[in-house]
PDB file of N, CA and C in Angstrom:
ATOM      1  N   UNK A   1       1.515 175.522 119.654  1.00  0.00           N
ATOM      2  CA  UNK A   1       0.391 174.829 119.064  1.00  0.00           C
ATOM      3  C   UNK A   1       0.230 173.428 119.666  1.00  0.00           C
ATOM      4  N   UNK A   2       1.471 172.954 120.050  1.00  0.00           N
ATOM      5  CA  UNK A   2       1.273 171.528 120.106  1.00  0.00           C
ATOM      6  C   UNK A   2       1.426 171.306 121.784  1.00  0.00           C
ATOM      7  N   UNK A   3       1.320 172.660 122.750  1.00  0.00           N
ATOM      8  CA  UNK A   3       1.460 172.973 124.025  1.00  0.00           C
ATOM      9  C   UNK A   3       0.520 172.514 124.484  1.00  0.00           C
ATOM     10  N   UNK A   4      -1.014 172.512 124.184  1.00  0.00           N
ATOM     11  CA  UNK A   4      -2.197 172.579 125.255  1.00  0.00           C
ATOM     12  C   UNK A   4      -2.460 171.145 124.871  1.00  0.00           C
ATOM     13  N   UNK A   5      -2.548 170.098 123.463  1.00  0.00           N
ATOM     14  CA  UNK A   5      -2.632 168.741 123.186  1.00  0.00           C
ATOM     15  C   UNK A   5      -1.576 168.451 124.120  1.00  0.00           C
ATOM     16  N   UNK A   6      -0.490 168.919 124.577  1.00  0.00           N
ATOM     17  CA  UNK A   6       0.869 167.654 125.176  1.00  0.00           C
ATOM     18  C   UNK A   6       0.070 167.824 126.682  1.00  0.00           C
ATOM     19  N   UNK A   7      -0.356 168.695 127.400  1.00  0.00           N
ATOM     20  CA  UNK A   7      -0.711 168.982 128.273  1.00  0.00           C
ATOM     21  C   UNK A   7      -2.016 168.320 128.718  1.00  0.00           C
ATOM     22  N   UNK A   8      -3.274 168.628 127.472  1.00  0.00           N
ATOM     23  CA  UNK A   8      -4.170 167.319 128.012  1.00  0.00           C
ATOM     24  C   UNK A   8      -4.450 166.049 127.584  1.00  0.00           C
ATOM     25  N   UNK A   9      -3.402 165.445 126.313  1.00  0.00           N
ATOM     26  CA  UNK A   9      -2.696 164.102 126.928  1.00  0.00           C
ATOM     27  C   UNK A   9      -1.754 163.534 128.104  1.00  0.00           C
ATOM     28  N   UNK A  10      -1.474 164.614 128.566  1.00  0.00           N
ATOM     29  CA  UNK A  10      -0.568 164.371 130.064  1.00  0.00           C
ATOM     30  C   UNK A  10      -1.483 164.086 130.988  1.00  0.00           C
ATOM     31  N   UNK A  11      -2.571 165.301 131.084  1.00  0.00           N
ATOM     32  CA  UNK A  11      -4.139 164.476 132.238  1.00  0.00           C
ATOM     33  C   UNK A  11      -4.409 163.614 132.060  1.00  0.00           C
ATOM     34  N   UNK A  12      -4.896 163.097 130.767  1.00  0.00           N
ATOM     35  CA  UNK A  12      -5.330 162.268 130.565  1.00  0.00           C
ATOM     36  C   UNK A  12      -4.665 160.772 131.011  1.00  0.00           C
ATOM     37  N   UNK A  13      -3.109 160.698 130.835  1.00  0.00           N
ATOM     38  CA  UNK A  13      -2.688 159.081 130.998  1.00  0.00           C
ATOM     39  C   UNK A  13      -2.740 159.240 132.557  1.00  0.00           C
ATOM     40  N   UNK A  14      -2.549 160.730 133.404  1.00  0.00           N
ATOM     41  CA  UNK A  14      -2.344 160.703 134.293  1.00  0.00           C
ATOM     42  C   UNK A  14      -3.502 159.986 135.321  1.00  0.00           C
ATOM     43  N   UNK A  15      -4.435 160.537 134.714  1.00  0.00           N
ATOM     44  CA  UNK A  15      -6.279 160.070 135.516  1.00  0.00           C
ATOM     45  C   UNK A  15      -5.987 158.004 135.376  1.00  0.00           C
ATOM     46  N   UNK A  16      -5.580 157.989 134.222  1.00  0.00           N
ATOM     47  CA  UNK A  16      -5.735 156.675 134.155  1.00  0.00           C
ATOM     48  C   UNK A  16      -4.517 155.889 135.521  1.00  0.00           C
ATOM     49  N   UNK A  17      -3.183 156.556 135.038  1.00  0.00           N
ATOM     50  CA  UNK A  17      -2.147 156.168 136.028  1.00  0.00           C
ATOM     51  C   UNK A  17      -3.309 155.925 137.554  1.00  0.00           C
ATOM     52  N   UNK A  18      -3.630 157.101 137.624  1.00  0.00           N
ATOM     53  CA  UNK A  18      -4.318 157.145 139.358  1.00  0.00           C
ATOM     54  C   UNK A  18      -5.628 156.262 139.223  1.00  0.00           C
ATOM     55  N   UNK A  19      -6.070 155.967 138.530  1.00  0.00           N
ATOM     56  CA  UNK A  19      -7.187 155.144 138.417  1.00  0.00           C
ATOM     57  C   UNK A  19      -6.767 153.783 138.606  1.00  0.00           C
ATOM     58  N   UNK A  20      -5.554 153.384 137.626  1.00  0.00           N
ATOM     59  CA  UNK A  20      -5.363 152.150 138.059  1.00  0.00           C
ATOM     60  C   UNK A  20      -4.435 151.473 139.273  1.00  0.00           C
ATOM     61  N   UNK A  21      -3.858 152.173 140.020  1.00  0.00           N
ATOM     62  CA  UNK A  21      -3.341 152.514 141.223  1.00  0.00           C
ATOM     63  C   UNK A  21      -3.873 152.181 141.993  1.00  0.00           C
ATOM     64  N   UNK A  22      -5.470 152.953 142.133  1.00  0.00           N
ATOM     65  CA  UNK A  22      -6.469 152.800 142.924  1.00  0.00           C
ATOM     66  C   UNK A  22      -7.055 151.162 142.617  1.00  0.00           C
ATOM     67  N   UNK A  23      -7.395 150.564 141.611  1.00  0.00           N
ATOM     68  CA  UNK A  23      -7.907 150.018 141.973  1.00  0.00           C
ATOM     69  C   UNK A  23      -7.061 148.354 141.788  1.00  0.00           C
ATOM     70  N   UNK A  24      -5.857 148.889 141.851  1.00  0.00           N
ATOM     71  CA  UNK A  24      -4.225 147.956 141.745  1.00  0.00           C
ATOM     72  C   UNK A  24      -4.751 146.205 142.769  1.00  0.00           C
ATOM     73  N   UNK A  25      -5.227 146.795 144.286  1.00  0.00           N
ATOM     74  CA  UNK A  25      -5.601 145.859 145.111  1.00  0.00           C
ATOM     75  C   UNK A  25      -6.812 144.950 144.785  1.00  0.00           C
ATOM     76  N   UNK A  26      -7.431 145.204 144.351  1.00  0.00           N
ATOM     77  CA  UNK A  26      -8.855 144.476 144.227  1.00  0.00           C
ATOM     78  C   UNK A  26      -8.695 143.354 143.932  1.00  0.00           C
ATOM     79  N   UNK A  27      -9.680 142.479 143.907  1.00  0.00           N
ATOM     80  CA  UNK A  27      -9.642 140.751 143.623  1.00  0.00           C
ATOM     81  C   UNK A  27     -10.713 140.513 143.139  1.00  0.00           C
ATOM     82  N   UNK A  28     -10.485 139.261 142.378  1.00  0.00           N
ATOM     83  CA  UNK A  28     -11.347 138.831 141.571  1.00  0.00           C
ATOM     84  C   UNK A  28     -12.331 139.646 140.353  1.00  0.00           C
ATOM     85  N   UNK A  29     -13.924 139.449 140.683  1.00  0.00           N
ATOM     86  CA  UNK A  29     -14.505 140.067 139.410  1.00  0.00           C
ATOM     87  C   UNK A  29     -13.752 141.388 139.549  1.00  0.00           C
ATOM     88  N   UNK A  30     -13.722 141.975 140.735  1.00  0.00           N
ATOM     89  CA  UNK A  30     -14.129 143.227 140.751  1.00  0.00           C
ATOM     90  C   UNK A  30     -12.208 143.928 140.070  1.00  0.00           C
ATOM     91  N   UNK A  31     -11.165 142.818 140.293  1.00  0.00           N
ATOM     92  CA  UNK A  31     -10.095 143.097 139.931  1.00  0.00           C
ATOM     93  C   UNK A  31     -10.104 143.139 137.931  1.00  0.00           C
ATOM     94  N   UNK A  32     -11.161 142.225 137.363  1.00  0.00           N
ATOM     95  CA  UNK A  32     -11.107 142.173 136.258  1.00  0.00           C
ATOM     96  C   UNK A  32     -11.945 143.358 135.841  1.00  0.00           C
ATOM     97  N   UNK A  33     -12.800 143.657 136.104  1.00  0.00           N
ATOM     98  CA  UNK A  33     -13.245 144.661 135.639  1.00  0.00           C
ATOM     99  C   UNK A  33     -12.377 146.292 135.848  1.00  0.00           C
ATOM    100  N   UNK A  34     -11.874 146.499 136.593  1.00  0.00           N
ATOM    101  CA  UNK A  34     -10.810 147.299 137.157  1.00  0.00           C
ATOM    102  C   UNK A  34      -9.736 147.652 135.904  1.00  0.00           C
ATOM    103  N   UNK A  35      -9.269 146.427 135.497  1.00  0.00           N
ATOM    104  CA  UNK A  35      -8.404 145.872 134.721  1.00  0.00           C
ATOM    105  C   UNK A  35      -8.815 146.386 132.981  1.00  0.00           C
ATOM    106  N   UNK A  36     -10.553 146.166 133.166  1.00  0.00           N
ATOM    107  CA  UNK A  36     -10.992 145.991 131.733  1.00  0.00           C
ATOM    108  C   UNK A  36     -11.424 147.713 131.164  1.00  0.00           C
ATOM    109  N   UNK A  37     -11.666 148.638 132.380  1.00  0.00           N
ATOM    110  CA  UNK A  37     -12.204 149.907 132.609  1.00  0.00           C
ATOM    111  C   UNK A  37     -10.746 150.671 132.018  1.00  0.00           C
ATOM    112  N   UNK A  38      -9.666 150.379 132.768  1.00  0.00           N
ATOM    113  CA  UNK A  38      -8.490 150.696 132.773  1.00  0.00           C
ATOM    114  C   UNK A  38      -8.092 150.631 130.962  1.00  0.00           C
ATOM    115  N   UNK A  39      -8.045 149.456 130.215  1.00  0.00           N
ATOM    116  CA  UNK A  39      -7.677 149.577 128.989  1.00  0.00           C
ATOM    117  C   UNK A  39      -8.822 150.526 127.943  1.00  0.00           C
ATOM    118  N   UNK A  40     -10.076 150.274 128.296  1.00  0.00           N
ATOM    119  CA  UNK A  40     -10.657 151.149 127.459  1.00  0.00           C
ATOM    120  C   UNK A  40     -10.138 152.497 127.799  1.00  0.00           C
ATOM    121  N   UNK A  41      -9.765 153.354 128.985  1.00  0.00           N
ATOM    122  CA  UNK A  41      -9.271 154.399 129.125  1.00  0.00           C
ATOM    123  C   UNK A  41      -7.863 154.752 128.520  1.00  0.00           C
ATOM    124  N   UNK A  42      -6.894 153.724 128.657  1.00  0.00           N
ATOM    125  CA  UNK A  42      -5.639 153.520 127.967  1.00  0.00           C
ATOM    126  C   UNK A  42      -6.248 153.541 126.083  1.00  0.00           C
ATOM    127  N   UNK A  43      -6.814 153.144 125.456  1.00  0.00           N
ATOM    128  CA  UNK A  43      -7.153 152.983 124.366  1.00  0.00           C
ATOM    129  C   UNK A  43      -7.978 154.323 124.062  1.00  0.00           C
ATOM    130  N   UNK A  44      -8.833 154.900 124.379  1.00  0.00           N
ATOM    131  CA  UNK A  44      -9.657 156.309 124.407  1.00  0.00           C
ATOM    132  C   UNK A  44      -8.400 157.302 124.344  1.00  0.00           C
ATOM    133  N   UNK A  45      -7.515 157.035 125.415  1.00  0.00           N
ATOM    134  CA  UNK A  45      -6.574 157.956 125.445  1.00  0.00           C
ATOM    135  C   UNK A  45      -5.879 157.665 124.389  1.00  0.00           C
ATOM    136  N   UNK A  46      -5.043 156.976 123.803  1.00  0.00           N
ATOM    137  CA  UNK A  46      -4.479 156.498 122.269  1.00  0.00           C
ATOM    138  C   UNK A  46      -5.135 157.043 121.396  1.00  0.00           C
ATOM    139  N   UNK A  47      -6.573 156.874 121.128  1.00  0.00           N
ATOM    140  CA  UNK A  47      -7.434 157.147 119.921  1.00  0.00           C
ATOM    141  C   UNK A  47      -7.336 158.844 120.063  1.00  0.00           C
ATOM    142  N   UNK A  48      -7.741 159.434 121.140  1.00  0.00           N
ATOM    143  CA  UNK A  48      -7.737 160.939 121.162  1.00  0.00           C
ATOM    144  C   UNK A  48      -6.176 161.466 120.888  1.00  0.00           C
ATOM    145  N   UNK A  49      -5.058 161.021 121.354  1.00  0.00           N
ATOM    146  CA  UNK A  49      -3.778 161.387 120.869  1.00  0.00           C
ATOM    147  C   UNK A  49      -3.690 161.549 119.488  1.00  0.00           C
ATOM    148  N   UNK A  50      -4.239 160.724 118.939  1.00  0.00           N
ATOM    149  CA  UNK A  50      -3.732 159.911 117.199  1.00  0.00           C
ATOM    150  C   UNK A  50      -4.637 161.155 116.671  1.00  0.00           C
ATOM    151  N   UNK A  51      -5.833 160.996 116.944  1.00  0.00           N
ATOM    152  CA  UNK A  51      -6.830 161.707 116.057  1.00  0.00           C
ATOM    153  C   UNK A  51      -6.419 163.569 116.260  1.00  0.00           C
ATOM    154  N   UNK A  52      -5.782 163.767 117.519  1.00  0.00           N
ATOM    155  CA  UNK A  52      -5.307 165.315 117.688  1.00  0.00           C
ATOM    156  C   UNK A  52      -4.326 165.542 117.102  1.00  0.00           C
ATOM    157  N   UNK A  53      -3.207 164.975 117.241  1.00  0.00           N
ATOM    158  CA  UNK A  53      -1.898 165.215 116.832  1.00  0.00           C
ATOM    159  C   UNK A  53      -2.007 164.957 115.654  1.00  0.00           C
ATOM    160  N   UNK A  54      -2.657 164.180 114.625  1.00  0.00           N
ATOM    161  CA  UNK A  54      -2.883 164.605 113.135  1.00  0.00           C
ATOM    162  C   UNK A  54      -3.651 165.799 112.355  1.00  0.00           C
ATOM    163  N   UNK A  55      -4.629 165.952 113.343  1.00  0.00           N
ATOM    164  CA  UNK A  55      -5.092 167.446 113.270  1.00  0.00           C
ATOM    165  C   UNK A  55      -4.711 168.560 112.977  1.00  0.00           C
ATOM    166  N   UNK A  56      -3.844 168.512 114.208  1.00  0.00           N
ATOM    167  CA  UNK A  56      -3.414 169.560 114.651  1.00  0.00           C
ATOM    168  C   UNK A  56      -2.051 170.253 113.558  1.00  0.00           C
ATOM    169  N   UNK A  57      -1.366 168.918 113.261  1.00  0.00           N
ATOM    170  CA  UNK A  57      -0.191 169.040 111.715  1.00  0.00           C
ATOM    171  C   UNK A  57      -0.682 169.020 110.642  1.00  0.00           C
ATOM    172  N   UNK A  58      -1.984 168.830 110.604  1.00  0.00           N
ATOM    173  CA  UNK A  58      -2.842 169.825 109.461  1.00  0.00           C
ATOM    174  C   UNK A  58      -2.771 170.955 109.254  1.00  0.00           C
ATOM    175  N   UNK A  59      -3.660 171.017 110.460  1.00  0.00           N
ATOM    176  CA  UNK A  59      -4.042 172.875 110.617  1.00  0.00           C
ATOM    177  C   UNK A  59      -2.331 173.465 110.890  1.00  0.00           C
ATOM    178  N   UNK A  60      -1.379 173.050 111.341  1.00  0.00           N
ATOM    179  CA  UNK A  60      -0.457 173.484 111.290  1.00  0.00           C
ATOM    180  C   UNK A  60       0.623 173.977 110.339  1.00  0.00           C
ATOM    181  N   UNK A  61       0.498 172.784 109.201  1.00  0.00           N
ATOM    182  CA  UNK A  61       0.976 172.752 107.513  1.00  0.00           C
ATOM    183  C   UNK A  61       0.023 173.815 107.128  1.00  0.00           C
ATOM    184  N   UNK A  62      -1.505 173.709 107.164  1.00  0.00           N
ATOM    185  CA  UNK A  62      -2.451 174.551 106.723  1.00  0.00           C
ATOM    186  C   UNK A  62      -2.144 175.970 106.522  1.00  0.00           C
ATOM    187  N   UNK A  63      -1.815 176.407 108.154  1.00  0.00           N
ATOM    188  CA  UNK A  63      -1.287 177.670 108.495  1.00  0.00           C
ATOM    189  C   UNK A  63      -0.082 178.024 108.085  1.00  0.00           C
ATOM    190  N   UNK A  64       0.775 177.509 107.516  1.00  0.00           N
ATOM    191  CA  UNK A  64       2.101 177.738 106.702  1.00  0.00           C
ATOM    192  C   UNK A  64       2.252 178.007 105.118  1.00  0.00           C
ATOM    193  N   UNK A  65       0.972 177.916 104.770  1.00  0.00           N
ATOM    194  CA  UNK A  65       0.318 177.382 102.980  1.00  0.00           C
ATOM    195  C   UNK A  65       1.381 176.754 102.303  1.00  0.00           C
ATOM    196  N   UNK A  66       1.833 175.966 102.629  1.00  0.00           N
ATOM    197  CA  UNK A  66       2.577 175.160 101.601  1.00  0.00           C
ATOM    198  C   UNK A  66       1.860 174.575 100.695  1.00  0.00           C
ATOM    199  N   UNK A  67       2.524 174.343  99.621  1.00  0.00           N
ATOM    200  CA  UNK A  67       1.845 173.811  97.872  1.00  0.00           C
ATOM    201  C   UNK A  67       1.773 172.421  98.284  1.00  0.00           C
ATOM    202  N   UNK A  68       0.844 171.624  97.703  1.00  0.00           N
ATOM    203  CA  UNK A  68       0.616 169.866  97.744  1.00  0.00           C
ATOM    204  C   UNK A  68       1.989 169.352  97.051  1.00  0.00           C
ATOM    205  N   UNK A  69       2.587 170.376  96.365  1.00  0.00           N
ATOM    206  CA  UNK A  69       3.709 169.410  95.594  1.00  0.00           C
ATOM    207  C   UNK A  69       4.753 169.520  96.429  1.00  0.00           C
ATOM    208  N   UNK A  70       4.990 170.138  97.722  1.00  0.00           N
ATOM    209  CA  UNK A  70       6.234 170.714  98.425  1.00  0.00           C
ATOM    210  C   UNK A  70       5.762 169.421  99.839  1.00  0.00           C
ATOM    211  N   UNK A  71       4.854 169.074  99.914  1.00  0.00           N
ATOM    212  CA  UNK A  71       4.577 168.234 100.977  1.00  0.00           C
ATOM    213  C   UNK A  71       5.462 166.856 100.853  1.00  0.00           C
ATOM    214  N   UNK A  72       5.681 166.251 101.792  1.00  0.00           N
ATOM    215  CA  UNK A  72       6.485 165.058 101.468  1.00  0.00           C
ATOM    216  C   UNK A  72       5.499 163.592 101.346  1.00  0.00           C
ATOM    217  N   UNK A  73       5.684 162.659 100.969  1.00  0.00           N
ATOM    218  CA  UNK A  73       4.813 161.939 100.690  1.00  0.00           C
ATOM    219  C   UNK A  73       4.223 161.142 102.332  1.00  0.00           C
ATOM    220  N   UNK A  74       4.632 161.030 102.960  1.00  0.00           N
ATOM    221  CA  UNK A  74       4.301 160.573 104.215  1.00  0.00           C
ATOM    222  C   UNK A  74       3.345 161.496 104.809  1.00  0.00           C
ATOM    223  N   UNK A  75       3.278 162.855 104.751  1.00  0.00           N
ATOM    224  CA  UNK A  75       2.778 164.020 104.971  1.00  0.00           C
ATOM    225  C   UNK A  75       1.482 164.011 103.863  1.00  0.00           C
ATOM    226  N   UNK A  76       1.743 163.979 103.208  1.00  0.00           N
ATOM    227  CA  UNK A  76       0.532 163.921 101.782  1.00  0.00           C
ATOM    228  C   UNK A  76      -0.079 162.791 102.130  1.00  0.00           C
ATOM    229  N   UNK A  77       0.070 161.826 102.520  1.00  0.00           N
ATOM    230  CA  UNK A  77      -1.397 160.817 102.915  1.00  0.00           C
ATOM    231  C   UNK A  77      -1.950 161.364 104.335  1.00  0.00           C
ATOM    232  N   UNK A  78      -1.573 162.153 104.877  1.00  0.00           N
ATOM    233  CA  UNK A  78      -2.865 162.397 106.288  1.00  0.00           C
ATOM    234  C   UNK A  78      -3.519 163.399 105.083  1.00  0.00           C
ATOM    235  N   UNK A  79      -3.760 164.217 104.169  1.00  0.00           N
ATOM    236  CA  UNK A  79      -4.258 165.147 103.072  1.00  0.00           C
ATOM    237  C   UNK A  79      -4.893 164.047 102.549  1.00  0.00           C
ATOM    238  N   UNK A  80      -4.347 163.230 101.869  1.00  0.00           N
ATOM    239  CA  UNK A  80      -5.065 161.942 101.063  1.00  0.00           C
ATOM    240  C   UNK A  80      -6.068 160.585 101.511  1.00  0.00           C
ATOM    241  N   UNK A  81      -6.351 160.146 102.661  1.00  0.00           N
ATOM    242  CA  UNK A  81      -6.305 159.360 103.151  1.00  0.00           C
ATOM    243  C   UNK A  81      -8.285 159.424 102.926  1.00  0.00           C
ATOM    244  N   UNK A  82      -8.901 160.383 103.073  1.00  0.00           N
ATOM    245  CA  UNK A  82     -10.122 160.112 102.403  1.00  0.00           C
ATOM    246  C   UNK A  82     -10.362 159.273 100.710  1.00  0.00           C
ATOM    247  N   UNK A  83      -9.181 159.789  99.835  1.00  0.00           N
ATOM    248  CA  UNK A  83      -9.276 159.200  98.638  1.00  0.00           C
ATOM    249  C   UNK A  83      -8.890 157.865  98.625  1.00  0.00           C
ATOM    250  N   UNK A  84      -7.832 157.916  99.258  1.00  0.00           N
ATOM    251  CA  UNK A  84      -7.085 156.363  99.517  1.00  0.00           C
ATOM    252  C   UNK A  84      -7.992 155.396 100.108  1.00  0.00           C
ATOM    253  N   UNK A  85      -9.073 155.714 100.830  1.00  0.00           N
ATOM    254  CA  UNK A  85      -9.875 154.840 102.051  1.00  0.00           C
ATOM    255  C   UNK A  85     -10.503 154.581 100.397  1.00  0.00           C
ATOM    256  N   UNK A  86     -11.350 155.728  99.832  1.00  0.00           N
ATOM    257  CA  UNK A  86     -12.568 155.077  98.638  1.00  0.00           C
ATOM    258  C   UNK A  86     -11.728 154.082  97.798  1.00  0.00           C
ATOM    259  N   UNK A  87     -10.881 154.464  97.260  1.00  0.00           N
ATOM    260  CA  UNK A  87      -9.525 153.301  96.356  1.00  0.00           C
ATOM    261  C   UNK A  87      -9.643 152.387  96.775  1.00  0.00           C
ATOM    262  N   UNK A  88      -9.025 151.889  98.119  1.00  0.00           N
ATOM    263  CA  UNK A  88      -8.925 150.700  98.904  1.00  0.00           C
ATOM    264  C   UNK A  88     -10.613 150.463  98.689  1.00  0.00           C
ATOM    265  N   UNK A  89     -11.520 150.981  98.853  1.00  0.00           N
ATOM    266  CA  UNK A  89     -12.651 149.992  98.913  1.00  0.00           C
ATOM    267  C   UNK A  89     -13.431 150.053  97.590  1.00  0.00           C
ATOM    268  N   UNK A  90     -12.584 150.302  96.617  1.00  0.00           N
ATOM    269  CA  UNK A  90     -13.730 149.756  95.235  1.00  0.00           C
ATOM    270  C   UNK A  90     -13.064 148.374  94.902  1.00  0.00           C
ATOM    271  N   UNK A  91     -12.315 147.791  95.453  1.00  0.00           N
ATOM    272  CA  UNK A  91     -12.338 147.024  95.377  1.00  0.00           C
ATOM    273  C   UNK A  91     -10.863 146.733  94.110  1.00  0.00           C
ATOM    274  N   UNK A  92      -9.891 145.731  93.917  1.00  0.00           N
ATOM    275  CA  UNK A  92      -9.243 145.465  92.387  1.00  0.00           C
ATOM    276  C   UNK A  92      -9.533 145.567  91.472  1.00  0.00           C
ATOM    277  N   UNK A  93     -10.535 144.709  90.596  1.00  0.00           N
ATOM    278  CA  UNK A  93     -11.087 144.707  90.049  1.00  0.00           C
ATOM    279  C   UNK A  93     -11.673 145.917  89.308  1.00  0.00           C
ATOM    280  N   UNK A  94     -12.742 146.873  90.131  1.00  0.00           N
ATOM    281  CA  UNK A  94     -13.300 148.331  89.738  1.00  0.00           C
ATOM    282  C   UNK A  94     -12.497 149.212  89.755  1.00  0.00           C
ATOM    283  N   UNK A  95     -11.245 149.286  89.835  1.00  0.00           N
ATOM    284  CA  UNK A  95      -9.915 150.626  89.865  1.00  0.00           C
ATOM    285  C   UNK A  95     -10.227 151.156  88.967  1.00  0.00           C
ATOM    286  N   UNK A  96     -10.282 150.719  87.933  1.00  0.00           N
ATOM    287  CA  UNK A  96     -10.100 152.078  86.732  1.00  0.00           C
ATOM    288  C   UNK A  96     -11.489 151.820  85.867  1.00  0.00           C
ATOM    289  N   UNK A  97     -12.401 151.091  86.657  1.00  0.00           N
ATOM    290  CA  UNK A  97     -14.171 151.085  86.059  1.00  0.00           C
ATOM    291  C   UNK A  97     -14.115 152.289  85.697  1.00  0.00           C
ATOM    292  N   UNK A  98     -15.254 152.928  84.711  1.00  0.00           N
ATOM    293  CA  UNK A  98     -15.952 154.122  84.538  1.00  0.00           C
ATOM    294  C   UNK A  98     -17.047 153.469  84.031  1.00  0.00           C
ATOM    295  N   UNK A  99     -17.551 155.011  85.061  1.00  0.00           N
ATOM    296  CA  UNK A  99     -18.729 155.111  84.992  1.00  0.00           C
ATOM    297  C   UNK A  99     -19.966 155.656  83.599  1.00  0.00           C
TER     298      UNK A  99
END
C-alpha cells in the first residue's frame, strides 16, 4: 500500500535533486530565482507527502475496520481533525454556546 506513495515521493525529491544541480551554477537574479523555484518544489513535495501518507493510514485503518474506541489517540485525531479545526475556531468563549 505504502509501495507506489514511497516510490513517487522518491521522483519527486529526485526531479528536484536534478533541478537544483542544474541550476547549482547560475548567478545572480537568475541564481535567486533558481533558488526560489527550487523551495516551492521542496515544499509541494512536503505538502503532497503529508497529505498522502495520512490518507493513505486512513484508508489503510479503514480497510482493517477497527472500532473508534480501539484506535489510539494520536491515530484518532487524523479521524477527528475536521471537528477539532470547528472547536478551535468557535472561538473560548462559544465552546459550550447553544444554539
Amino acid at each position: 500500500m505504502f509501495d507506489p506513495l514511497r516510490s513517487e515521493i522518491s521522483a519527486r525529491f529526485s526531479a528536484i535533486r536534478s533541478f537544483f544541480s542544474a541550476t547549482r551554477n547560475f548567478k545572480g537574479a537568475l541564481a535567486a530565482t533558481g533558488r526560489g523555484l527550487a523551495f516551492v518544489q521542496v515544499y509541494a513535495a512536503y505538502e503532497f507527502t503529508v497529505k498522502s501518507v495520512i490518507q493513505t493510514s486512513i484508508d489503510s485503518i479503514n480497510s482493517h475496520g477497527h472500532k473508534m474506541k480501539d484506535i489510539s489517540p494520536s491515530l484518532l485525531a487524523l479521524y477527528l481533525d475536521n471537528e477539532l479545526k470547528s472547536l478551535r475556531d468557535t472561538g473560548r468563549k462559544n465552546i459550550w454556546a447553544q444554539d
